[in-house]
Protein backbone atom coordinates (compact mmCIF):
# COMPACT_ATOMS: atom_id res chain seq x y z
CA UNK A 1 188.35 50.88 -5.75
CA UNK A 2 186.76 47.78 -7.07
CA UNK A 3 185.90 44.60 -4.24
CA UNK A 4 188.53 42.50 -2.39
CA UNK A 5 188.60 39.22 -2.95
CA UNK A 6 189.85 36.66 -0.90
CA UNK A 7 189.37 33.53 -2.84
CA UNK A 8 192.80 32.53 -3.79
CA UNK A 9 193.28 30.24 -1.58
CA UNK A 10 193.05 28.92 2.30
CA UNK A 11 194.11 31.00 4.72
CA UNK A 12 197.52 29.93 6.16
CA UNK A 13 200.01 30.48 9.00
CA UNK A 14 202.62 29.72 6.89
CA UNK A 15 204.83 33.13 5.58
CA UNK A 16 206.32 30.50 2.79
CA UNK A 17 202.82 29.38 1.43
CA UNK A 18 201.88 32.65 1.32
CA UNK A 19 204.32 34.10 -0.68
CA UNK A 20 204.24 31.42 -3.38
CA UNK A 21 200.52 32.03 -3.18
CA UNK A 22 200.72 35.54 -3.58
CA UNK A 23 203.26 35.27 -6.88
CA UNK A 24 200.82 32.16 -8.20
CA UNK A 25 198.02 34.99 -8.12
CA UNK A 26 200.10 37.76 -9.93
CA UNK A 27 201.03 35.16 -12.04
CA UNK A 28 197.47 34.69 -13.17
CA UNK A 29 197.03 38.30 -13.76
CA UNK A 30 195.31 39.38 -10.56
CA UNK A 31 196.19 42.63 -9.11
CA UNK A 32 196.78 40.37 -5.07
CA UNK A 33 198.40 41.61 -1.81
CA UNK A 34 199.19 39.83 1.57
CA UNK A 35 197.02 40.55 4.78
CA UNK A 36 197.33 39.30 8.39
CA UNK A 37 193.46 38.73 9.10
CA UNK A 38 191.68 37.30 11.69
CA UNK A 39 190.89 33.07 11.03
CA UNK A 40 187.26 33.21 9.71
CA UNK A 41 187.86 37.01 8.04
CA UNK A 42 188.46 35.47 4.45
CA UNK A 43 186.70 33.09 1.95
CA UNK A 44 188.81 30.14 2.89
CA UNK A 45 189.86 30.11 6.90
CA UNK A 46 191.77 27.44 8.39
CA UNK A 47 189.03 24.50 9.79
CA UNK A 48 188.84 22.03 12.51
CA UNK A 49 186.47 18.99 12.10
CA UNK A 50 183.56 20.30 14.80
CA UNK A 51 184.05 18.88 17.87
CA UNK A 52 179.54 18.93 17.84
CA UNK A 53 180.43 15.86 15.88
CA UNK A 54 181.73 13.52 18.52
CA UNK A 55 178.57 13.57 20.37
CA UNK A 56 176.55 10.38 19.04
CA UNK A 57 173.38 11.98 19.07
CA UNK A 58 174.38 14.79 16.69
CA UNK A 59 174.48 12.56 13.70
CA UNK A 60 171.18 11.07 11.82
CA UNK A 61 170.61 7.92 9.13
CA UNK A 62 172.15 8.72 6.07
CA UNK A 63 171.07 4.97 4.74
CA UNK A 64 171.50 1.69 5.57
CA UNK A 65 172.50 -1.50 4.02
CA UNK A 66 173.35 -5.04 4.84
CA UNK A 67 176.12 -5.52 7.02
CA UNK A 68 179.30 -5.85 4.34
CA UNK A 69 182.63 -6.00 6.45
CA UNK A 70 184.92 -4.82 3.92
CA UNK A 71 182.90 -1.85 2.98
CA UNK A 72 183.00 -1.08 6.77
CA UNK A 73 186.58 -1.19 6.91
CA UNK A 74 187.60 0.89 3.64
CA UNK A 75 184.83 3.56 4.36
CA UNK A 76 186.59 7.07 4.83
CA UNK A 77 184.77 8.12 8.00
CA UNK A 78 185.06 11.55 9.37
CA UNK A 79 186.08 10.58 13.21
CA UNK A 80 185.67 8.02 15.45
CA UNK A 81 182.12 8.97 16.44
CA UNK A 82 181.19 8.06 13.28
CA UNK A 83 182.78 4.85 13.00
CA UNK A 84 181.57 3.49 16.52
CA UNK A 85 177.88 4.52 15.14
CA UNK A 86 178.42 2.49 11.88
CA UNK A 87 179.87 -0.52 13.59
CA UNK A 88 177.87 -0.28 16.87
CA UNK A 89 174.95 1.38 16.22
CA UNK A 90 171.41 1.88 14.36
CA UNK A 91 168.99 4.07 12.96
CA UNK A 92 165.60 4.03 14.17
CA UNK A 93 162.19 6.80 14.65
CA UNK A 94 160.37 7.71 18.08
CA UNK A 95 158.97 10.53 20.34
CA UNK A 96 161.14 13.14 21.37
CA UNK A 97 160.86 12.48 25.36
CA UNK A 98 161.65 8.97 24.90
CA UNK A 99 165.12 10.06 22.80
CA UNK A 100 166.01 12.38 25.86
CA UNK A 101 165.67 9.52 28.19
CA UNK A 102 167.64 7.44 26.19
CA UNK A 103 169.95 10.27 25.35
CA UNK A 104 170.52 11.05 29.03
CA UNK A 105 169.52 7.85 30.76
CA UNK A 106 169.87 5.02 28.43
CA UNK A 107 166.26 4.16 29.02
CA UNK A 108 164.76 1.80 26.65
CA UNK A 109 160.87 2.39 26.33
CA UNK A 110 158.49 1.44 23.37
CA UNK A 111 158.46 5.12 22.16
CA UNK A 112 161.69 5.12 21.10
CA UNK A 113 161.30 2.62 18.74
CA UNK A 114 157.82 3.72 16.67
CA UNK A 115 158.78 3.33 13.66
CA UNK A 116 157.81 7.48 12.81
CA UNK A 117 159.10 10.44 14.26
CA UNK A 118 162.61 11.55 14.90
CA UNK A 119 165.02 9.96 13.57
CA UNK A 120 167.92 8.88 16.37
CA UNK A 121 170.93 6.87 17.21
CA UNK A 122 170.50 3.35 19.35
CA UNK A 123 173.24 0.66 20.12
CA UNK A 124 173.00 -1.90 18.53
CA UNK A 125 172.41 -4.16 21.94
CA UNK A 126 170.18 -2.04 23.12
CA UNK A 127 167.99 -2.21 19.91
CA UNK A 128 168.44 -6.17 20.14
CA UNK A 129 167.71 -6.22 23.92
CA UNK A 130 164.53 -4.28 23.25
CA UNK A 131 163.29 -6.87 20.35
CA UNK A 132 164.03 -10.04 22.31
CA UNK A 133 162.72 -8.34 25.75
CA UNK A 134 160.33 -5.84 25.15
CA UNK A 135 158.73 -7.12 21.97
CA UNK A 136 159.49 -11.11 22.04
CA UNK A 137 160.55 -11.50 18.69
CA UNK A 138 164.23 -11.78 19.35
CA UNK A 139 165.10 -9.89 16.00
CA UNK A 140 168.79 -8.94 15.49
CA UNK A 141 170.10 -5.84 13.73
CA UNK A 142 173.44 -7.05 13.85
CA UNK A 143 172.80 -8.22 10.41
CA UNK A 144 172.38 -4.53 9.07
CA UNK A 145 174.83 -1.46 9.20
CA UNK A 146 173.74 2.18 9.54
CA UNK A 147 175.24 5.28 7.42
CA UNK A 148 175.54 8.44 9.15
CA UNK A 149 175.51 12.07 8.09
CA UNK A 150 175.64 15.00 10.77
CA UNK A 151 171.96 16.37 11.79
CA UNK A 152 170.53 19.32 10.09
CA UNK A 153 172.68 23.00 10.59
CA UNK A 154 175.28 20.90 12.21
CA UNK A 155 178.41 21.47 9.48
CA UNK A 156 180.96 19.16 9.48
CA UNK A 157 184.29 21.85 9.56
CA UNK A 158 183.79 24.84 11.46
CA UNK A 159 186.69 27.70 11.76
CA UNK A 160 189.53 27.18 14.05
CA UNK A 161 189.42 30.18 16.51
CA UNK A 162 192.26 29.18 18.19
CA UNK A 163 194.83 29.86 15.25
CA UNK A 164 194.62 33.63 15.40
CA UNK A 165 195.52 35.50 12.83
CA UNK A 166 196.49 34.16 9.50
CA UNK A 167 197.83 35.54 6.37
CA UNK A 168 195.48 35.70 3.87
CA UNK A 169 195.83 36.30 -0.01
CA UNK A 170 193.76 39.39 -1.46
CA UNK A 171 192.70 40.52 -4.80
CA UNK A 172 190.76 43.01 -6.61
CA UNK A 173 190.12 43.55 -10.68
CA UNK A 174 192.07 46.55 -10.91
CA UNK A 175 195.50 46.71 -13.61
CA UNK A 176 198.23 44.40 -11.83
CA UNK A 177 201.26 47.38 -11.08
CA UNK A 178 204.17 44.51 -10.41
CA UNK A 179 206.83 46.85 -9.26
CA UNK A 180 203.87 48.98 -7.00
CA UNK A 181 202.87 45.13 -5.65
CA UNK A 182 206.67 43.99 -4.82
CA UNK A 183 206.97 47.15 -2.90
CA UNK A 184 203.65 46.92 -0.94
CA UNK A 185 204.75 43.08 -0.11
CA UNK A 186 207.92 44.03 0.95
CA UNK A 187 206.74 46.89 3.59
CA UNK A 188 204.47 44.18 4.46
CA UNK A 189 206.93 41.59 5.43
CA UNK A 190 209.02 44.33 7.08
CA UNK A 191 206.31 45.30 9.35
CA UNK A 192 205.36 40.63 10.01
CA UNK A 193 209.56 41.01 10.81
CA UNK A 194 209.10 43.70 13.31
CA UNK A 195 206.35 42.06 15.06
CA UNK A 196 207.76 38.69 15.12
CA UNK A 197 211.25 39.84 16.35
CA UNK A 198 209.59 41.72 19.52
């Protein structure tokens, strides 16, 4: 038996979308079933934006730019970690201890600030606090606008465990048997019926 595909299309809790998918793949000559699989069992499961991702510090410069308002307004941004870091925060380098003390404390020191290192998240006042009463030069970021982009290995979709199972459309290479494939589907949605009806 040659390999199963399941690149079709996204997995889907839907019984409709999955029989219009299933007919739009023997349509295109592909010999394709129905299965109930597991959410994350197929090429295209059902995602949730990863909740990793509303945690400020998970998220590095992507670049920045001079502040532009209107820019900042019609960007598409993922959630609304990532818009409070555009509009309230910056992009600078330090020493790993000093980003956990921030991170955990909100402690400003000079080694969060070096200029080398890791690249982190700071507020916006906290960056301007630091200039006008750590260093004395009373610099202000305000004037500049951070882009962001989720840290390294961090993805920004991740597969919804919660949905359970989810039909999913199969295929393989071998000679499409219409009549054989009706008859397959149909047991198939006899057997979903059973199981729904209980």
């Amino acid at each position: 038996m040659s390999k199963v595909h399941t690149t079709w299309t996204e997995a889907t809790t839907n019984v409709n979308k999955a029989m219009i998918m299933l007919l739009s793949c023997l349509d295109s000559g592909k010999n394709a079933w129905i299965e109930l699989r597991k959410n994350g069992d197929q090429a295209y499961p059902i995602r949730m934006k990863n909740p990793a991702l509303d945690n400020p510090f998970n998220w590095e410069m992507s670049y920045s730019t001079p502040r532009n308002e209107k820019e900042m307004m019609n960007y598409k941004y993922f959630n609304d970690t990532e818009k409070d870091l555009t509009y309230n925060w910056i992009a600078c380098f330090g020493k790993e201890e000093a980003i956990k003390k921030y991170q955990n404390s909100r402690i400003i020191t000079k080694e969060l600030f070096d200029g080398y290192g890791i690249c982190h998240p700071v507020r916006i006042e906290d960056a301007n606090f630091y200039r006008k009463n750590i260093i004395g030069d009373n610099y202000n970021y305000n004037y500049w606008t951070t882009y962001w982009k989720p840290r390294k290995n961090i993805p920004y979709w991740i597969v919804d465990d919660n949905v359970g199972d989810v039909f999913t459309i199969c295929f393989n290479d071998e000679v499409v048997d219409k009549s054989k494939t009706i008859k397959k589907t149909a047991q198939f949605m006899m057997e979903y019926a059973d199981k729904i009806s209980r």
